[in-house]
Structure formats: C-alpha cells, structure tokens
C-alpha atoms as a PDB file:
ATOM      1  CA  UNK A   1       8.989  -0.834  20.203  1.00  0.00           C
ATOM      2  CA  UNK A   2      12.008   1.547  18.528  1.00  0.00           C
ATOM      3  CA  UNK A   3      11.618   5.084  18.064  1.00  0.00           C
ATOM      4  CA  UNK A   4      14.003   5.887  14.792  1.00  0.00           C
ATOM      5  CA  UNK A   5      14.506   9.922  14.272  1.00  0.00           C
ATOM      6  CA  UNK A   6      15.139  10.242  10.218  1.00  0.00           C
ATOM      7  CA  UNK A   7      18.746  11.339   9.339  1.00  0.00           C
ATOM      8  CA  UNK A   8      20.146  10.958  13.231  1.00  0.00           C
ATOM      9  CA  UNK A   9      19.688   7.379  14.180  1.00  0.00           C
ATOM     10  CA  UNK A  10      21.645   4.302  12.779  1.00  0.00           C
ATOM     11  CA  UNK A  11      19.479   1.927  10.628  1.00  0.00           C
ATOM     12  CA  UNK A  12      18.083  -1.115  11.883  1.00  0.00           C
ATOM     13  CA  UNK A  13      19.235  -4.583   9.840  1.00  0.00           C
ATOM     14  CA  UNK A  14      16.700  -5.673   6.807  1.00  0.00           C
ATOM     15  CA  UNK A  15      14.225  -8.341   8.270  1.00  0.00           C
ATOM     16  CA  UNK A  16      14.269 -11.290   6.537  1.00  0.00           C
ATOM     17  CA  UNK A  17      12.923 -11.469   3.319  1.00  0.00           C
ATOM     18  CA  UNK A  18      10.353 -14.057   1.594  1.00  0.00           C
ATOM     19  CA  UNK A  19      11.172 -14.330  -1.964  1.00  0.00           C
ATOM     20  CA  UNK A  20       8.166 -12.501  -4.215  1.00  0.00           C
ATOM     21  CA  UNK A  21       8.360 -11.731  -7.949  1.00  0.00           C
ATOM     22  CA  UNK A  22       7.560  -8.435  -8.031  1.00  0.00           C
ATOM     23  CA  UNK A  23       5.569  -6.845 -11.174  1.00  0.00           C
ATOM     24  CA  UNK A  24       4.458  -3.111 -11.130  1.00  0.00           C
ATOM     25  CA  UNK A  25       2.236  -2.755 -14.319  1.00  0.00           C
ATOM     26  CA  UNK A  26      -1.236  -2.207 -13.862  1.00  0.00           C
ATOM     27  CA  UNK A  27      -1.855  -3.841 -16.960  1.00  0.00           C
ATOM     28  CA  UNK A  28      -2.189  -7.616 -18.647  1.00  0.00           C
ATOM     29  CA  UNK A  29       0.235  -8.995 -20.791  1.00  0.00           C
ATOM     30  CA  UNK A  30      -0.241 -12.314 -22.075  1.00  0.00           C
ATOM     31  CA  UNK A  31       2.496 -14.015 -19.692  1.00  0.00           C
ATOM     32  CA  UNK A  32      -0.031 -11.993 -16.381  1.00  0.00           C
ATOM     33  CA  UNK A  33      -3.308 -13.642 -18.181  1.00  0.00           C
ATOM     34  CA  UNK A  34      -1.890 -17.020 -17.232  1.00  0.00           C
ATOM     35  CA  UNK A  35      -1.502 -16.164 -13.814  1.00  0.00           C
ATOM     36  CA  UNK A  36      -5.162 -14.751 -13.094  1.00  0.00           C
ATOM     37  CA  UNK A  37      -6.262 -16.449 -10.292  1.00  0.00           C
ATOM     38  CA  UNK A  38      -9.617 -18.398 -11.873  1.00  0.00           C
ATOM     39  CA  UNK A  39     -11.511 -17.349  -8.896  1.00  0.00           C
ATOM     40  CA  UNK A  40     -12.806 -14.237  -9.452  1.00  0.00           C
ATOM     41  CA  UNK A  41     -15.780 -12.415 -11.418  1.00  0.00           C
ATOM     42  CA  UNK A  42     -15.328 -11.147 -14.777  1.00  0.00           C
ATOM     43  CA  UNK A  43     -14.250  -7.477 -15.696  1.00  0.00           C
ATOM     44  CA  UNK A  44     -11.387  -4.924 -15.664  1.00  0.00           C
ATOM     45  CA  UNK A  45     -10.080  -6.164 -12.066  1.00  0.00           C
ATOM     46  CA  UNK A  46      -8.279  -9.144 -11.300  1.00  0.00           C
ATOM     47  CA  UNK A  47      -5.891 -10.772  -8.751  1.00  0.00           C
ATOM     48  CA  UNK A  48      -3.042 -12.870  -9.829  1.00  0.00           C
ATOM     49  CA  UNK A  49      -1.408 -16.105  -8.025  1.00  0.00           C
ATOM     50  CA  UNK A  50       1.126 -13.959  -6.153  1.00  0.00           C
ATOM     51  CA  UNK A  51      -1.228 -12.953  -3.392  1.00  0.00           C
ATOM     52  CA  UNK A  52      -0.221 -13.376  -0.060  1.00  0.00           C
ATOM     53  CA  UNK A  53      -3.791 -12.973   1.669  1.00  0.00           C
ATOM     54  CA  UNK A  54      -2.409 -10.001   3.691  1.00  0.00           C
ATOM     55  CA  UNK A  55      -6.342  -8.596   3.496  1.00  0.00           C
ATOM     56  CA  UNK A  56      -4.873  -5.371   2.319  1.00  0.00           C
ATOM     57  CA  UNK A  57      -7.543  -5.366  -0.470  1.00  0.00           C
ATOM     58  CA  UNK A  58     -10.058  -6.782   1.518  1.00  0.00           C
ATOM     59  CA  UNK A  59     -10.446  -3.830   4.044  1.00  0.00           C
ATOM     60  CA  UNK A  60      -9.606  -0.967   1.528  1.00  0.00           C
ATOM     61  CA  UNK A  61     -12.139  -2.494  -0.938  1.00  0.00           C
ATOM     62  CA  UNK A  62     -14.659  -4.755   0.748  1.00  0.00           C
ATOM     63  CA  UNK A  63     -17.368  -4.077  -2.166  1.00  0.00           C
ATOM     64  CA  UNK A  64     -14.860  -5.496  -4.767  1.00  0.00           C
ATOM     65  CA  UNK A  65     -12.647  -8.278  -2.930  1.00  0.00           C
ATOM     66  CA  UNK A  66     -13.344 -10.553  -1.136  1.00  0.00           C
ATOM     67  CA  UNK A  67     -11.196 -14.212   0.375  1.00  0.00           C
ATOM     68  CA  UNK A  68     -11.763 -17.199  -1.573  1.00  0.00           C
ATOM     69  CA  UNK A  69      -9.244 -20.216  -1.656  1.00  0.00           C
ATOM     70  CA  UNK A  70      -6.885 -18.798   0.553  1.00  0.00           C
ATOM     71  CA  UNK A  71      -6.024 -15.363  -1.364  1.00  0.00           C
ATOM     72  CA  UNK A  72      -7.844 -12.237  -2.364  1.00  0.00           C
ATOM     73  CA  UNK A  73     -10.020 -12.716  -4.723  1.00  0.00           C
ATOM     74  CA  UNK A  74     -12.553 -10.223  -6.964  1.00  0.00           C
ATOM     75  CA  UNK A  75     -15.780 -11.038  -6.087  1.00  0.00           C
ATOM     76  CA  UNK A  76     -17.817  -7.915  -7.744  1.00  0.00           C
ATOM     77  CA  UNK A  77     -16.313  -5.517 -10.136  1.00  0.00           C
ATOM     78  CA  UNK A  78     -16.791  -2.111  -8.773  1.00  0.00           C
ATOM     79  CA  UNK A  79     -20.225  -0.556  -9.404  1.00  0.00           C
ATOM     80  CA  UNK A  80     -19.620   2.949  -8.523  1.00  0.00           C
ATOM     81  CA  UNK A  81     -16.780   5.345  -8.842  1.00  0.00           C
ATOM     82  CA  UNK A  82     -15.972   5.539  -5.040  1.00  0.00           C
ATOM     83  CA  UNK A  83     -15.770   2.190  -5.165  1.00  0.00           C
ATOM     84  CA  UNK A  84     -13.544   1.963  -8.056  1.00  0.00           C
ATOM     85  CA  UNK A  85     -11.731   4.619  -6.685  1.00  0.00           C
ATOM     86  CA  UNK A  86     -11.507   2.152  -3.085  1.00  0.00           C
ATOM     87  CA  UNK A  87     -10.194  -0.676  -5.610  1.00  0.00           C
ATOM     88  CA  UNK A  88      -7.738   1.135  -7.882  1.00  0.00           C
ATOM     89  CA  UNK A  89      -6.216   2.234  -4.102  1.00  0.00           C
ATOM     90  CA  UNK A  90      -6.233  -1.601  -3.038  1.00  0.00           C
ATOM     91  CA  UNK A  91      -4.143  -1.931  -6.465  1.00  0.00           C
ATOM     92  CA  UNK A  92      -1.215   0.857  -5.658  1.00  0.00           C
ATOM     93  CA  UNK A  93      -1.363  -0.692  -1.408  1.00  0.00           C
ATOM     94  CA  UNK A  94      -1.051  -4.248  -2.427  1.00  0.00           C
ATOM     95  CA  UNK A  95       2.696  -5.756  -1.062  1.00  0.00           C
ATOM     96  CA  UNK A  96       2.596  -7.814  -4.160  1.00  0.00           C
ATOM     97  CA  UNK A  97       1.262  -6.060  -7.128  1.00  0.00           C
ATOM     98  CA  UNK A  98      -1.336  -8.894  -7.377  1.00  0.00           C
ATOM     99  CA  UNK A  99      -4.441  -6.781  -7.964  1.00  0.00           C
ATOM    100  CA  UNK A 100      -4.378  -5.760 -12.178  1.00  0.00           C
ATOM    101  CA  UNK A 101      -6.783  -4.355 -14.492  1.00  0.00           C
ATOM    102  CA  UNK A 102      -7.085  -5.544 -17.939  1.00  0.00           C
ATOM    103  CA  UNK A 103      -6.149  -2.132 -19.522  1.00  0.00           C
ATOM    104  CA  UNK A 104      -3.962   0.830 -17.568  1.00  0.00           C
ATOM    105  CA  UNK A 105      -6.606   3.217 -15.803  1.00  0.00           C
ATOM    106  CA  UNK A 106      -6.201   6.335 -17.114  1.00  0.00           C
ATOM    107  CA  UNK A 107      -7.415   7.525 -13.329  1.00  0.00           C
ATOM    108  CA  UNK A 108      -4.748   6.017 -11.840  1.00  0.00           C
ATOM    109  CA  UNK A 109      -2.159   9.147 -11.516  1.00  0.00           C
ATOM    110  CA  UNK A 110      -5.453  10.709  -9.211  1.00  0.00           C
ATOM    111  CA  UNK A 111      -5.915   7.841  -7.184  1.00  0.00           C
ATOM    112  CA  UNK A 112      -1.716   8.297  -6.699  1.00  0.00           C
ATOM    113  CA  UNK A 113      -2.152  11.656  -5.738  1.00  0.00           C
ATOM    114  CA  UNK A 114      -5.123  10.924  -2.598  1.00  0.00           C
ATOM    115  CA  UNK A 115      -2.229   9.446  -0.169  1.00  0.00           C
ATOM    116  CA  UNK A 116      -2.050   9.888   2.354  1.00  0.00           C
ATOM    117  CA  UNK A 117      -5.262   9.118   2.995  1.00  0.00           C
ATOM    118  CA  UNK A 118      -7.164  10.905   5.912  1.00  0.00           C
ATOM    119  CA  UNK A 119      -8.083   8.176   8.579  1.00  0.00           C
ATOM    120  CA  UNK A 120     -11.142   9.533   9.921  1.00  0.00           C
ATOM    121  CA  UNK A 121     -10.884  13.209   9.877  1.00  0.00           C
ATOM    122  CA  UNK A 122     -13.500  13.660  13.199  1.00  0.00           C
ATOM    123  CA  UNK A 123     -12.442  10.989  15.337  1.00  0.00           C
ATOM    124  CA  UNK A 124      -8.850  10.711  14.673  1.00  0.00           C
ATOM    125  CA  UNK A 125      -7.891  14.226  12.952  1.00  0.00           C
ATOM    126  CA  UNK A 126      -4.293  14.375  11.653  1.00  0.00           C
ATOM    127  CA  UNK A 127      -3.831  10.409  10.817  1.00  0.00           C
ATOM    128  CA  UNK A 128      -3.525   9.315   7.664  1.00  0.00           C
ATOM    129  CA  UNK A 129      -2.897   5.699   6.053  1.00  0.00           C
ATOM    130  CA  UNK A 130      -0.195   5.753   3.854  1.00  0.00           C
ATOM    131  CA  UNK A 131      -0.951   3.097   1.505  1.00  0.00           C
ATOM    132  CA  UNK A 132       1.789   1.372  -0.589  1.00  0.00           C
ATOM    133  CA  UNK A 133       2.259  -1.783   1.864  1.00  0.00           C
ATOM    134  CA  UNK A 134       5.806  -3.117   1.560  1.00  0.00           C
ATOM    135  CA  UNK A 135       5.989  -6.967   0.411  1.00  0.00           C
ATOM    136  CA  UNK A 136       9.142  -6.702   2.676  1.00  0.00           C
ATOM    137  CA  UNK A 137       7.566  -5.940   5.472  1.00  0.00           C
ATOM    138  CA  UNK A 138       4.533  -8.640   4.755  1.00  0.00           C
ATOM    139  CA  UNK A 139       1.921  -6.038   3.812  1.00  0.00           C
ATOM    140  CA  UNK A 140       2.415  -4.120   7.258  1.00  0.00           C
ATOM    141  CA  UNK A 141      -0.265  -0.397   7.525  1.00  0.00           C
ATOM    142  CA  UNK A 142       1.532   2.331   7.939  1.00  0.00           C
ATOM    143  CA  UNK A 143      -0.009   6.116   8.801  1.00  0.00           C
ATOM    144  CA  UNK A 144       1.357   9.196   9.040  1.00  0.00           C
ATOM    145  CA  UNK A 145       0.505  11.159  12.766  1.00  0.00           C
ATOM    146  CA  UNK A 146       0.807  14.759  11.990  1.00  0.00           C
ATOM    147  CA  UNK A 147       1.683  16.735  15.454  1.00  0.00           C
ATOM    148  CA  UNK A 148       2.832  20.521  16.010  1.00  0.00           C
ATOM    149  CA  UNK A 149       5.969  19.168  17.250  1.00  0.00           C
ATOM    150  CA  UNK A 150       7.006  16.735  14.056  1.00  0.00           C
ATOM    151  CA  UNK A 151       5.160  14.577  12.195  1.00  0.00           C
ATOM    152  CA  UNK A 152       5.756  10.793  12.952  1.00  0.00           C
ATOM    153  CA  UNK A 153       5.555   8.081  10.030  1.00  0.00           C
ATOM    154  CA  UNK A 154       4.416   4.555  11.933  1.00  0.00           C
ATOM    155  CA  UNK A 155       5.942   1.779  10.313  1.00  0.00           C
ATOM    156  CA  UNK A 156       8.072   2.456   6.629  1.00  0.00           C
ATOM    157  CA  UNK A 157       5.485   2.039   3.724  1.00  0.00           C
ATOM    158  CA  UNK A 158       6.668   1.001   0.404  1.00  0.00           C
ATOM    159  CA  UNK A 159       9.125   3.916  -0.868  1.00  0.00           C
ATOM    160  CA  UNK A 160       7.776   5.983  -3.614  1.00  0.00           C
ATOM    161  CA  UNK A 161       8.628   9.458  -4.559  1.00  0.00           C
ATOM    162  CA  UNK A 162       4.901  10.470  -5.176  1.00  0.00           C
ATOM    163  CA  UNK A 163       3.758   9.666  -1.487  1.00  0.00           C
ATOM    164  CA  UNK A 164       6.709  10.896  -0.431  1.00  0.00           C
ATOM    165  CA  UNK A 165       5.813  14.059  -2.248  1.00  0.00           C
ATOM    166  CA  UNK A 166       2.586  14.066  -0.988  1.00  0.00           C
ATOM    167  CA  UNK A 167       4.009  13.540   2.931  1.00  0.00           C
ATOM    168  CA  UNK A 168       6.435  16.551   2.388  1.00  0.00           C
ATOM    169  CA  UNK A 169       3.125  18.477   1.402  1.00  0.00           C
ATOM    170  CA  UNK A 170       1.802  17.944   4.584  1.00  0.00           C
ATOM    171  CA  UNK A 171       5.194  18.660   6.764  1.00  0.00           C
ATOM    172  CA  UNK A 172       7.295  16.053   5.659  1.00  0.00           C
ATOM    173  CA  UNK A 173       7.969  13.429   8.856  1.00  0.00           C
ATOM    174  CA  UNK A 174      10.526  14.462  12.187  1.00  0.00           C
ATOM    175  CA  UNK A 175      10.078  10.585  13.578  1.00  0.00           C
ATOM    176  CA  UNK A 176       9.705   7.403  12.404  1.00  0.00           C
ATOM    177  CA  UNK A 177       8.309   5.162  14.859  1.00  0.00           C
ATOM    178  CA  UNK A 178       8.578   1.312  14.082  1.00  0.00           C
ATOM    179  CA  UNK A 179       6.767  -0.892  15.856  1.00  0.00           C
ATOM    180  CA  UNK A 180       8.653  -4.037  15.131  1.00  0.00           C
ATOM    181  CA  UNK A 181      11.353  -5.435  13.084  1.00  0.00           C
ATOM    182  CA  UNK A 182       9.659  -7.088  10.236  1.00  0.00           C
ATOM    183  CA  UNK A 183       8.214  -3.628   9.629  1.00  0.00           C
ATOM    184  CA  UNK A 184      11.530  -1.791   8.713  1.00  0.00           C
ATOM    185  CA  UNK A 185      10.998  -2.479   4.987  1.00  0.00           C
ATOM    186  CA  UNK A 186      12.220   0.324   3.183  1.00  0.00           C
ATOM    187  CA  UNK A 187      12.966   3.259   6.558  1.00  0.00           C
ATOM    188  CA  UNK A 188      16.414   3.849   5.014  1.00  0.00           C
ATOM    189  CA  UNK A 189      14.966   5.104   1.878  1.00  0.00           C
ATOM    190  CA  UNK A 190      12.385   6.958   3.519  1.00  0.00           C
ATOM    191  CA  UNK A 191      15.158   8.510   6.345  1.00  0.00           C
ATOM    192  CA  UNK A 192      17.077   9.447   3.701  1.00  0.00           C
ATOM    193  CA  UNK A 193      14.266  11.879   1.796  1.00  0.00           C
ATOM    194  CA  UNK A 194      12.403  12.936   4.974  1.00  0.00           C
END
C-alpha cells in the first residue's frame, strides 16, 4: 500500500494499459446500434460490446443489470425512478462507457451532481463512493473518507471536473491513498486540482 499526499509527493508510473475505445455519449448513433449487445431486454437502456464485466453496473443497479454471456447485460428496464436514477449512475461509473440510452436523459446533469455518493450514512458516516470508475485502472471503486484532519480520496476515480467540484464542496481531499498500482489511473490529474 502507498500513501500519495496531493501536490507534495512524486507521481507513481501509469500502469499498464489495455487498449479500450472509449465513447462518452449517452446516446445511439447508428454506428453504437450495431454494437448493442443482443442480450438484453428492450427499452431506453442498453450495454454495448465494449464491456469488460467489471460488475460496476451490476452492484450499483442490480434491478436493471444483470451478467449474461460474460458481460453486463440489461435484464429489466428500470421500473421506478430510484431505480432509474441507480442505472443512469451505473451509466456515468462504467470504465467503458458501455451502458447507453437510446435518447440523452435530460436527468442526467442531476444524477452528475449526487457524487459523491454517501456510503451508508449510519454505519459508515463520512464515506462516499465516488463513481466514475477509470477503464485505466480496470473499473477499480474509489470513495472519498472525509476526516477533521484531511479528507483522503482511496484509489483515483476517473477525472472529471464535476466530481471534482462536488469533492471540493465537501473539503476538497489532503491524501490520496492508493491501494495498488493498477489503481493510479488518473491521481496526477486529480493531485493537480485537489
């Protein structure tokens, strides 16, 4: 285990990296279409080809995905708007972009704006799961430990200036505390804002 402090320590080298077309749009152009994974039910969700069966879906969204084949697949369209809510957050955490909907959601700046997300406010107050897995660091969780002495981010989620927006909000992070190589991904960008 490494304990990096943001803006003091030297960066650790990029782990090696598997090569993954990345796509960010929510939505489904023709050229996605062909790429839908056939296994799935009908509706506004899909998963493409691209998945990497991380489970990142599968445990943010159980009601909506489920394994089938070897990847993520939809197996219910969400029937509620929690869990919608559960799968348009298993959309913006995916490594790979793989989870789509068939038009942009036009909730999808609110679902942004709910990461961190509190773990589990009465047994674990102050930790919060950052979301945005990194396809560089193979769909590694990170959280966010808040502490009186400095907040610590574990891991490096995928960079983005709205959660890192949303961190400062909550008193930005003192540490980052990595717990092994491949889960680096993108520290220097976060070191460099926090």
């Amino acid at each position: 285990m490494a304990l990096l402090v943001l803006g003091a320590a030297t960066s650790l080298p990029p782990p090696p990296r598997r090569r993954v077309v990345p796509f960010r749009a929510t939505a489904s152009p023709a050229a996605l279409d062909r790429r839908r994974r056939p296994q799935y039910v009908p509706g506004e969700f899909f998963v493409d080809h691209r998945c990497i069966d991380c489970q990142t879906c599968r445990w943010m969204a159980p009601e909506v995905f489920k394994r089938v084949d070897g990847q993520a697949a939809v197996a219910a369209q969400p029937s509620s708007q929690e869990e919608r809510t559960k799968a348009l957050q298993a959309l913006l955490s995916c490594p790979t972009s793989s989870i789509h909907t068939d038009k942009p959601p036009k909730d999808i700046l609110q679902v942004h704006s709910m990461f961190p997300l509190p773990v589990d406010q009465n047994l674990l107050p102050g930790v919060y799961l950052c979301g945005y897995h990194s396809q560089h660091s193979f769909g590694a969780t990170s959280y966010l430990v808040t502490h009186p002495q400095g907040n610590i981010l574990v891991d490096s989620p995928r960079y983005t200036p709205s959660l890192a927006d949303n961190i400062e909000r909550l008193g930005g992070a003192r540490y980052m505390f990595l717990t092994h190589i491949d889960d680096v991904a993108d520290h220097r960008k976060w070191a460099e804002r926090l």
